[in-house]
C-alpha atoms as a PDB file:
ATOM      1  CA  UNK A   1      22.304  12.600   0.972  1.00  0.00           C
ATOM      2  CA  UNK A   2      22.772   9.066   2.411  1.00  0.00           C
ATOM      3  CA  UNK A   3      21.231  10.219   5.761  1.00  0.00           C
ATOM      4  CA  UNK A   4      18.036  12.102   4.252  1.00  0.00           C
ATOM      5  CA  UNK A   5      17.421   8.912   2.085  1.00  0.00           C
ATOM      6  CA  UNK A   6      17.999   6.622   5.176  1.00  0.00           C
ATOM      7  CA  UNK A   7      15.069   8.742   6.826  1.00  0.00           C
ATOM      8  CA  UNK A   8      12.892   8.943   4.139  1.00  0.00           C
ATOM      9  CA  UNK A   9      13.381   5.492   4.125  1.00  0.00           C
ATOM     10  CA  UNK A  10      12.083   5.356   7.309  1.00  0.00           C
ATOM     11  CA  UNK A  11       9.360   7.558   7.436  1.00  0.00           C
ATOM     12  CA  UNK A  12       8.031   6.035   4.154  1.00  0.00           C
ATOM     13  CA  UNK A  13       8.371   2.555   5.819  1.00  0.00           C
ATOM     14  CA  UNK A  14       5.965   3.380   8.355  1.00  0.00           C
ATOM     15  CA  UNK A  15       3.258   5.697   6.751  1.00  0.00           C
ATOM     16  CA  UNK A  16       2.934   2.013   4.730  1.00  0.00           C
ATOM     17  CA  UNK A  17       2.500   0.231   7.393  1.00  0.00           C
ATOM     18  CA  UNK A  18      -0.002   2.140   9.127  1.00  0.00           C
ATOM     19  CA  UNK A  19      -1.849   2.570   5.989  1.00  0.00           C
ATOM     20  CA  UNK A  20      -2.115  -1.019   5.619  1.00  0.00           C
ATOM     21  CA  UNK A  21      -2.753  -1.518   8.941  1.00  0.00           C
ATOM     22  CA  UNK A  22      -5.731   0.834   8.661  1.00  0.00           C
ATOM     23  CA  UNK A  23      -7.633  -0.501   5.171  1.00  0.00           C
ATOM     24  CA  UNK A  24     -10.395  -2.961   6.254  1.00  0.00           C
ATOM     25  CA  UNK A  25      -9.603  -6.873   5.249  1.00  0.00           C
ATOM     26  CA  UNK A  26     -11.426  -8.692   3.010  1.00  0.00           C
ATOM     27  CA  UNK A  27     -13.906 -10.807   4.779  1.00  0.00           C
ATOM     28  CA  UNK A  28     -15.249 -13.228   2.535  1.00  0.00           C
ATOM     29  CA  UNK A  29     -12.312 -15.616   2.499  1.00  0.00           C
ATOM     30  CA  UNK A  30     -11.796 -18.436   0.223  1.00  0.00           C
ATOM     31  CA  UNK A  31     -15.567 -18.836  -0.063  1.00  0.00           C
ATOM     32  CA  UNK A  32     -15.801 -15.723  -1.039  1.00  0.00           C
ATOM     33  CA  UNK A  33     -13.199 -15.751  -3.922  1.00  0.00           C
ATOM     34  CA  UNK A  34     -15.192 -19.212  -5.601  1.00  0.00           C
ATOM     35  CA  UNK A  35     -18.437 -18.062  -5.038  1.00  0.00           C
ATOM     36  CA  UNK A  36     -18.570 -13.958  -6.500  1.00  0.00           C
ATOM     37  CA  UNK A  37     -15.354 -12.533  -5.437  1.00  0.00           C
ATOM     38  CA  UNK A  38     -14.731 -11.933  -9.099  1.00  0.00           C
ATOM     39  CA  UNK A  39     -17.957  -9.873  -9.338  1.00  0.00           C
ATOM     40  CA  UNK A  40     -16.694  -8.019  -6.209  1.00  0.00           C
ATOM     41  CA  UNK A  41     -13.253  -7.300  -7.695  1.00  0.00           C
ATOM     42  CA  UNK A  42     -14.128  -6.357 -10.967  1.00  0.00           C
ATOM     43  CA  UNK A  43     -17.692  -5.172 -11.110  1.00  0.00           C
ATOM     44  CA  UNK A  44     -17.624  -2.737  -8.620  1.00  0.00           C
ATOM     45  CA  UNK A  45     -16.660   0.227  -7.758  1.00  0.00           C
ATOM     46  CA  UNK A  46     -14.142   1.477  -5.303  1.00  0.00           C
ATOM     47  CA  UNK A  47     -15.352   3.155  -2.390  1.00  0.00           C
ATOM     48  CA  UNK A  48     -15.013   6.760  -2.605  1.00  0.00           C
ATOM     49  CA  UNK A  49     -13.557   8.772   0.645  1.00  0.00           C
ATOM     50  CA  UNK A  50     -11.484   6.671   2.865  1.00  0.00           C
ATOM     51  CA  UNK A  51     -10.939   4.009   1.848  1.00  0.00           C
ATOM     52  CA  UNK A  52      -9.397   5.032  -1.686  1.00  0.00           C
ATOM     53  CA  UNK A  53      -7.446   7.416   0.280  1.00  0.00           C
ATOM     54  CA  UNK A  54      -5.539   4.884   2.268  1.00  0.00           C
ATOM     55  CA  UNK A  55      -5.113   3.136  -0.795  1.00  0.00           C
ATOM     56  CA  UNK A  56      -3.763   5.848  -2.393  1.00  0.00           C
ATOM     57  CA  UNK A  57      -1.304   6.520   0.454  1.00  0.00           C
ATOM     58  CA  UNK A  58      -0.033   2.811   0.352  1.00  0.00           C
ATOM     59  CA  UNK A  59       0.391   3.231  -3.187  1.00  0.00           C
ATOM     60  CA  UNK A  60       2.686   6.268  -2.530  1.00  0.00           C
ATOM     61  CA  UNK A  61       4.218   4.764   0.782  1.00  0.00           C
ATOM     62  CA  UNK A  62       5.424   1.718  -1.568  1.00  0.00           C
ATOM     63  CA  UNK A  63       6.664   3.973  -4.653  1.00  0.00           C
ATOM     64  CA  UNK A  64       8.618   5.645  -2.249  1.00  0.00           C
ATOM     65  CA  UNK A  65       9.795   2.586  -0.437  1.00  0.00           C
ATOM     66  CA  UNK A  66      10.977   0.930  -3.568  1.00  0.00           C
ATOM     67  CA  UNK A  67      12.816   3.783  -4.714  1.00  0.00           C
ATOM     68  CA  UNK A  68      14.785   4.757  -1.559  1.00  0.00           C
ATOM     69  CA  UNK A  69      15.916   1.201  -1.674  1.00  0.00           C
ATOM     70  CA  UNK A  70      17.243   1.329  -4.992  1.00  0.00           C
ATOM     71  CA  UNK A  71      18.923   4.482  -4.654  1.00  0.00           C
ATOM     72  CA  UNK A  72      20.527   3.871  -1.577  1.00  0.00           C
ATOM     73  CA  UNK A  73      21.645   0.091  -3.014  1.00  0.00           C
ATOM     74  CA  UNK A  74      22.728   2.294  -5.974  1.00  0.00           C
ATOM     75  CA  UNK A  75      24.978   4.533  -3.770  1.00  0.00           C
ATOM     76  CA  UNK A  76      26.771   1.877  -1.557  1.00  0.00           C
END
């Protein structure tokens, strides 16, 4: 059990770093935030396609992350 949660681990560890690797930054800056990054973050949309799919991924990759981590802390 320890081993399968050690590669889980693993694999989960990298499918969030790729997917962060992969979303597109936010180029605006500090500028950016003053100026209308509020109207950016809350009054639109997020992109449909692939963008929400890589940010679904992360969101999955770090779920899965967190909990490995527990459990194996838990089992040590």
């Amino acid at each position: 059990m320890k081993i399968f949660l050690m590669i889980l681990l693993a694999i989960a560890s990298l499918v969030l770093i790729a997917s962060i690797l992969l979303q597109s930054g936010n180029s605006a800056g500090l500028s950016g935030s003053i100026g209308g990054g509020a109207e950016q973050l809350f009054g639109k949309k997020k992109s449909k396609g692939y963008e929400a799919i890589l940010s679904k991924v992360s969101t999955v990759g770090a779920i899965v992350f967190i909990l490995c981590s527990l459990i194996l802390v838990a089992i040590e």
